[in-house]
Protein backbone atom coordinates (compact mmCIF):
# COMPACT_ATOMS: atom_id res chain seq x y z
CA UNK A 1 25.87 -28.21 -1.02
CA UNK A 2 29.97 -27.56 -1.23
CA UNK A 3 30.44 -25.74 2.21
CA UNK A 4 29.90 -28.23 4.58
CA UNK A 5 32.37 -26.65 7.07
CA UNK A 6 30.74 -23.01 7.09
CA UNK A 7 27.21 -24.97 7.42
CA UNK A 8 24.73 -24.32 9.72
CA UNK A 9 23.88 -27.49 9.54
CA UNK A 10 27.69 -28.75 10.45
CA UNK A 11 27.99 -26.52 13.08
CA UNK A 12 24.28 -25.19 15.19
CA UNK A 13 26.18 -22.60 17.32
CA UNK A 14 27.08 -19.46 16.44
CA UNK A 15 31.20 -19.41 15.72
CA UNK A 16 32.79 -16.50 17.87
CA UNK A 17 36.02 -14.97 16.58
CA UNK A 18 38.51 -14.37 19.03
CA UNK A 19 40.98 -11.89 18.23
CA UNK A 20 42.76 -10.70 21.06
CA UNK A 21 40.60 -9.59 24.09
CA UNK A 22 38.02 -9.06 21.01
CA UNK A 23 35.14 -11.78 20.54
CA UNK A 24 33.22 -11.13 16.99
CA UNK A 25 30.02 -12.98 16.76
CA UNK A 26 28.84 -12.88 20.20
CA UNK A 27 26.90 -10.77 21.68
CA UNK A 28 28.79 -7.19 21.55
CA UNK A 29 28.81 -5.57 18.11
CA UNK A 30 32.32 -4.87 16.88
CA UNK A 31 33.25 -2.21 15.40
CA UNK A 32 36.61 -1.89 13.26
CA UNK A 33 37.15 1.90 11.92
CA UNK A 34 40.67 3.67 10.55
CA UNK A 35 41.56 5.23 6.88
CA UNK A 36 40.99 3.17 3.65
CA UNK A 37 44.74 3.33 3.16
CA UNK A 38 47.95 4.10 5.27
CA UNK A 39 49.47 6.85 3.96
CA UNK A 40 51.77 8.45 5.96
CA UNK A 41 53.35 7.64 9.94
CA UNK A 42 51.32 10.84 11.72
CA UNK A 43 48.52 11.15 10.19
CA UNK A 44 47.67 7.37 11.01
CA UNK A 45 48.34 7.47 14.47
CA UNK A 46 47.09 10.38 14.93
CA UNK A 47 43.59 8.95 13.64
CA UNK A 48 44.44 5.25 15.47
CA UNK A 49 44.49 7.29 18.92
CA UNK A 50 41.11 9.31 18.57
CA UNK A 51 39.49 6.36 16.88
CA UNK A 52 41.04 4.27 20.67
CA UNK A 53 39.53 7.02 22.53
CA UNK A 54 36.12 6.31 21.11
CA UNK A 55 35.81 3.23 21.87
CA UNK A 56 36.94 1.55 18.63
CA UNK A 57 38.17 -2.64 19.00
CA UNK A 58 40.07 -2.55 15.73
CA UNK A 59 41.76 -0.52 13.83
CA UNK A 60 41.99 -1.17 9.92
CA UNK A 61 44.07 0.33 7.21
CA UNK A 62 45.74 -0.96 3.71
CA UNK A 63 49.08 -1.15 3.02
CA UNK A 64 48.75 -3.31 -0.31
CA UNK A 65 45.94 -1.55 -1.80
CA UNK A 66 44.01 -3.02 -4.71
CA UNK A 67 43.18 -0.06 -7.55
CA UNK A 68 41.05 -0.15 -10.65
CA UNK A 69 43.72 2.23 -12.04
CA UNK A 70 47.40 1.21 -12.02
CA UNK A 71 48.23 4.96 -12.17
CA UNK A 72 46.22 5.20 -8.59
CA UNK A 73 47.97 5.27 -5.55
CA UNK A 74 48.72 1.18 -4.65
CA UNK A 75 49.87 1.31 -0.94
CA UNK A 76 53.02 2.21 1.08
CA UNK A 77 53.53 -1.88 0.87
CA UNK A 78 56.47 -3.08 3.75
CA UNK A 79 56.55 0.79 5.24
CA UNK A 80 52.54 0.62 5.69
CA UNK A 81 52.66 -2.66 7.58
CA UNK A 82 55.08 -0.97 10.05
CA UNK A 83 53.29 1.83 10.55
CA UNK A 84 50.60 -0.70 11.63
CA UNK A 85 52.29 -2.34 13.90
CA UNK A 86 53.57 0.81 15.42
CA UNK A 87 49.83 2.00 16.22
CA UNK A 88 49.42 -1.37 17.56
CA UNK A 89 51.61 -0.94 20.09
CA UNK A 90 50.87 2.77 20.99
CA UNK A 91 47.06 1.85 21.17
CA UNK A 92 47.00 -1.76 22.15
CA UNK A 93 44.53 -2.58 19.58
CA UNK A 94 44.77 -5.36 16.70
CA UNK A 95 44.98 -4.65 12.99
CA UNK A 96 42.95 -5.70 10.44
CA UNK A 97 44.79 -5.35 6.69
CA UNK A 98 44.46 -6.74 2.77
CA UNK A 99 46.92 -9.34 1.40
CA UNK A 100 46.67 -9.45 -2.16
CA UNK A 101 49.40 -11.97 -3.02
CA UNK A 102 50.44 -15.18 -1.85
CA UNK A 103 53.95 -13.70 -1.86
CA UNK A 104 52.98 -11.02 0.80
CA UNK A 105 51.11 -13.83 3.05
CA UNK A 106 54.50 -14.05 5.65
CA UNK A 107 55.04 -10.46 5.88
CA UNK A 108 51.19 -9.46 6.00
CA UNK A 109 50.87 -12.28 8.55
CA UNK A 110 53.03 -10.91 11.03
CA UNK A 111 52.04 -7.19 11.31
CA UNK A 112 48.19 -8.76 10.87
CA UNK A 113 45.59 -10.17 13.59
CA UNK A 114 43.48 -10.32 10.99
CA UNK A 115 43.96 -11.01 7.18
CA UNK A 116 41.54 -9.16 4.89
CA UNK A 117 40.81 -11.02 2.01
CA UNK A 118 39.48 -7.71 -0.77
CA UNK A 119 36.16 -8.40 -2.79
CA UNK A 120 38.59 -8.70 -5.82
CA UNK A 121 40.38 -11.49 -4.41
CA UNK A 122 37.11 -13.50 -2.97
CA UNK A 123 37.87 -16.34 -5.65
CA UNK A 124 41.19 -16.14 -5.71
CA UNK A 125 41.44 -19.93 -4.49
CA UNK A 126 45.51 -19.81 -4.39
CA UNK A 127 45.29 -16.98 -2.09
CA UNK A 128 42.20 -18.34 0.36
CA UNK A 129 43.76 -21.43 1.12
CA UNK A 130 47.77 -19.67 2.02
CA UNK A 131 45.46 -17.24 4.20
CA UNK A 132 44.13 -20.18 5.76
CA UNK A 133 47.06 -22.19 6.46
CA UNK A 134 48.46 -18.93 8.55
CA UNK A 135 46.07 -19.63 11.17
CA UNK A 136 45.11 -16.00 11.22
CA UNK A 137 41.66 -14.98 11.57
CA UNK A 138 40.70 -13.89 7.78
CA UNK A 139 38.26 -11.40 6.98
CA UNK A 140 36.16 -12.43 4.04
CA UNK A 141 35.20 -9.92 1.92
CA UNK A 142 31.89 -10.35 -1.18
CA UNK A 143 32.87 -10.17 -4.41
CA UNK A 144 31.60 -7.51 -6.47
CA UNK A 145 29.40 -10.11 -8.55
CA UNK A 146 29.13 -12.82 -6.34
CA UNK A 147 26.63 -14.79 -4.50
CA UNK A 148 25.79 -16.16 -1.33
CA UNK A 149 26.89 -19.67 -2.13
CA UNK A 150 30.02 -18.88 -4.29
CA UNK A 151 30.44 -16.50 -1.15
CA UNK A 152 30.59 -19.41 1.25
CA UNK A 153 32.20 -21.22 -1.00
CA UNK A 154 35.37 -18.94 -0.90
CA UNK A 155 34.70 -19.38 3.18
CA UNK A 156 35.50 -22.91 2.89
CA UNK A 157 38.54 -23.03 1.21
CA UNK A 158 39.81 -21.16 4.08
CA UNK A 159 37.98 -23.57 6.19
CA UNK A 160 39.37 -26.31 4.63
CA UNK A 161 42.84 -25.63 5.67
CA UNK A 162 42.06 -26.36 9.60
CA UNK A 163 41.02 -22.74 10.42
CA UNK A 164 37.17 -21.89 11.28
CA UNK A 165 38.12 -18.47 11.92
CA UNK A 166 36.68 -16.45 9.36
CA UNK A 167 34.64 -13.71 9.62
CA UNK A 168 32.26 -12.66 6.76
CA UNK A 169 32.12 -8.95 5.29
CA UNK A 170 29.08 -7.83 2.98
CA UNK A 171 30.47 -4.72 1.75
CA UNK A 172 28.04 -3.77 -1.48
CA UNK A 173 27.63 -6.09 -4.71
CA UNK A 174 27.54 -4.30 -7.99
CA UNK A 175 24.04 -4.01 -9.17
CA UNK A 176 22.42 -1.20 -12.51
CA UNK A 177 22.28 1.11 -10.10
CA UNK A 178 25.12 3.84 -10.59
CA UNK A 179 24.00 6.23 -7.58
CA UNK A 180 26.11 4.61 -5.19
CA UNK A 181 29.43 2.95 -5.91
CA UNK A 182 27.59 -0.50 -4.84
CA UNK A 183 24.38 -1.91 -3.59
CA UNK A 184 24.52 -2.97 0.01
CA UNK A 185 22.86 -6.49 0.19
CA UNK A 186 21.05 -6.16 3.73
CA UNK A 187 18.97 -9.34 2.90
CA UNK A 188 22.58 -11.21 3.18
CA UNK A 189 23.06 -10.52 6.67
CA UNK A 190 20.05 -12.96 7.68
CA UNK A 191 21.03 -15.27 4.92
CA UNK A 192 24.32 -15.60 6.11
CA UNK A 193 22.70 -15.98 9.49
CA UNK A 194 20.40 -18.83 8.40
CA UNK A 195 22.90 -20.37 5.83
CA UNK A 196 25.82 -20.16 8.59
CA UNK A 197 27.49 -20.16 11.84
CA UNK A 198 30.11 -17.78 10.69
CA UNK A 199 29.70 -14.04 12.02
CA UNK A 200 28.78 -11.28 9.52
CA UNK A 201 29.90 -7.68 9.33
CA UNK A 202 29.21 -5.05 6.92
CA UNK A 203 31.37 -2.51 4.98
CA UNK A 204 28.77 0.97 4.27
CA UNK A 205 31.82 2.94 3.13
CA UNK A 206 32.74 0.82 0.36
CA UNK A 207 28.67 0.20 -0.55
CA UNK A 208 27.67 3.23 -0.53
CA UNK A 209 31.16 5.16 -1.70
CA UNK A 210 29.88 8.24 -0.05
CA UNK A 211 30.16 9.41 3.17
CA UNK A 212 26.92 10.71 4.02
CA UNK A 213 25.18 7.27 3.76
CA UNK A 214 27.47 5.59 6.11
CA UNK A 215 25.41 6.22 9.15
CA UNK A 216 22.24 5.61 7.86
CA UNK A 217 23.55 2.32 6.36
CA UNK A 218 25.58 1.11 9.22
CA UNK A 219 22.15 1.52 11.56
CA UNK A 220 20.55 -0.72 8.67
CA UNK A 221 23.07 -3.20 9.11
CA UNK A 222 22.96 -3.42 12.67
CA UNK A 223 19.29 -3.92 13.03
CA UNK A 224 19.45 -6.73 10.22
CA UNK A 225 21.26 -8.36 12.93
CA UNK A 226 25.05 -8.05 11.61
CA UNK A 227 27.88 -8.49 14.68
CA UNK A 228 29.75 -5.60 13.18
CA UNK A 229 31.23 -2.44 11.05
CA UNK A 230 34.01 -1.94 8.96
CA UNK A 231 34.25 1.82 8.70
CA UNK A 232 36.61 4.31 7.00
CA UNK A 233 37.82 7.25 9.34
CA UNK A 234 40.12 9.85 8.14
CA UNK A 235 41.42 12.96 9.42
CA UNK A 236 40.85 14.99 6.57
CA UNK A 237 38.97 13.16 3.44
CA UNK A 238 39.45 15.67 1.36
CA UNK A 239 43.31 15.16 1.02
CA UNK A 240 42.93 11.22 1.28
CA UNK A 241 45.05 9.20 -1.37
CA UNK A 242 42.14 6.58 -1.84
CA UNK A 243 38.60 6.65 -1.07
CA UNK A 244 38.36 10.15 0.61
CA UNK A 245 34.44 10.78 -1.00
CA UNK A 246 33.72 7.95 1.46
CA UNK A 247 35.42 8.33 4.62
CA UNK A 248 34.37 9.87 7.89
CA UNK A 249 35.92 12.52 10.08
CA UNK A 250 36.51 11.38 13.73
CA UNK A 251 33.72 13.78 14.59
CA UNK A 252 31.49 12.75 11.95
CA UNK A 253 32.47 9.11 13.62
CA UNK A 254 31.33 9.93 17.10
CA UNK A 255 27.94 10.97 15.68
CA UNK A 256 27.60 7.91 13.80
CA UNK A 257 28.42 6.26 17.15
CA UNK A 258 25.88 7.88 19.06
CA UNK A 259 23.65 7.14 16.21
CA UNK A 260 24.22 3.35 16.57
CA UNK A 261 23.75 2.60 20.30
CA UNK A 262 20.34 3.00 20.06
CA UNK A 263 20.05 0.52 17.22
CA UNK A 264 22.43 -2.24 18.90
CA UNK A 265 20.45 -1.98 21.94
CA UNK A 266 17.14 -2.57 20.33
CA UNK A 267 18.28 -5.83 19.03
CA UNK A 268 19.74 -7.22 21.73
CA UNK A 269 23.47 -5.55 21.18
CA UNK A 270 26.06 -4.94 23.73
CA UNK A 271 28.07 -2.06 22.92
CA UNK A 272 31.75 -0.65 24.54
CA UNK A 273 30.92 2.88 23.58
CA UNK A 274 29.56 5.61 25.91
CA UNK A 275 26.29 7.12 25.11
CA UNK A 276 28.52 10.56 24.53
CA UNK A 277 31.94 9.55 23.63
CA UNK A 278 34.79 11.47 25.24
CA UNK A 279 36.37 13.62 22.51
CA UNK A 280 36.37 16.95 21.65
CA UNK A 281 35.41 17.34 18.55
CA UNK A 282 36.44 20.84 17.76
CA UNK A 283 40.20 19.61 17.61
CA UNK A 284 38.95 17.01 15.05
């Protein structure tokens, strides 16, 4: 076995990732939500605010954005990061965004409290172990092929460089099946579980690649026992520069939370999130 550090057998109790005032891995589920990409000042704090309103810990969004395409749109790069950290200020709440090159680690690194490491980049050994030498908590994203163990491999280069704070994403492998853009792995949640002290969240808007699966998935996830969601919101997906078939509106995200309380509570799940969340939805 290579990842004696991200071992449940190293390590019996459950490792709880402390980002701010937010714990992931204990016994609230977490739940970070905000557009696939940032692509413009207003519109993103527009969406940071309701998503803050809802209850929401974390607010994600890429400003280095990884595209099969070249000719796709890539990111607002430097700009995005500052529009970041402006909603983090307005809203309070940390940020969660993608570093794709060891070049960016600085700058990413100080707009970030949390570096996402993309499914593209899981093996991207160079990049693991300058994301781990931050000292940032790193968000560790599957790889579109890969399994558990190379999975938990990738955790423990991060590992390796002195920081145990690393939360695990399942967010879809790539499977025959061309319905959906991926196939969400449920059975990986447990595995991880058993296999690992690290937490585990779960990405249904990049597994499923459309929208109208996202609730149904993310209630999957969270009875399979995963400490959290990684969810795209957008204030109008039908205009978004990248991933728009798969994003939720802010009122299609207060169902979905609604939808989920249930579920968390069944298992044994805290939530932050009022039974009816305060927003009206006809301004959304």
């Amino acid at each position: 076995m290579g990842y004696m550090l991200a071992s449940r057998k190293t390590k019996k109790d459950n490792t709880l990732v402390k980002v701010g005032d937010v714990v992931i891995g204990g016994d609230h589920l977490t739940v970070i939500a905000g557009p696939c990409a940032v692509e413009d000042r207003d519109r993103y704090i527009k969406v940071a605010l309701q998503l803050k309103k809802l209850g929401v810990q974390m607010l994600r969004g890429g400003a280095f954005k990884p595209r099969t395409s070249p000719y796709a749109f890539q990111g607002l790069a430097e700009k995005g990061l500052d529009i970041l950290e402006e909603a983090k200020r307005i809203t309070g709440l940390p940020v969660v965004t993608e570093v794709m090159d060891t070049r960016d680690i600085e700058l990413v690194a100080r707009c970030a409290d949390v570096i996402q490491i993309g499914s593209r980049n899981m093996q991207n050994f160079i990049l693991l172990k300058e994301a781990g030498r931050t000292g940032k908590p790193v968000l560790l994203k599957r790889g579109l092929s890969a399994t558990i163990e190379e999975w938990l491999m990738a955790a423990e280069y991060v590992m390796n460089e002195g920081n145990s704070q690393v939360i695990m994403c399942e967010r879809g492998i790539r499977t025959f099946e061309t319905h959906t853009r991926n196939t969400l792995d449920i059975s990986a949640i447990p595995a991880i579980k058993h296999l690992s002290h690290l937490p585990v969240i779960v990405d249904p808007s990049h597994a499923s690649g459309k929208w109208g699966m996202v609730a149904p998935l993310s209630k999957a996830a969270v009875a399979a026992g995963a400490d959290g969601l990684l969810i795209e919101v957008h204030p109008c997906p039908d205009e978004a520069l990248c991933d728009g078939g798969q994003s939720l509106t802010p009122g299609n995200f207060a169902d979905l939370i609604n939808e989920i309380i249930p579920v968390a509570e069944a298992v044994g799940r805290k939530c932050l999130f009022k039974t009816k969340p305060l927003v009206n939805k006809s301004i959304m």
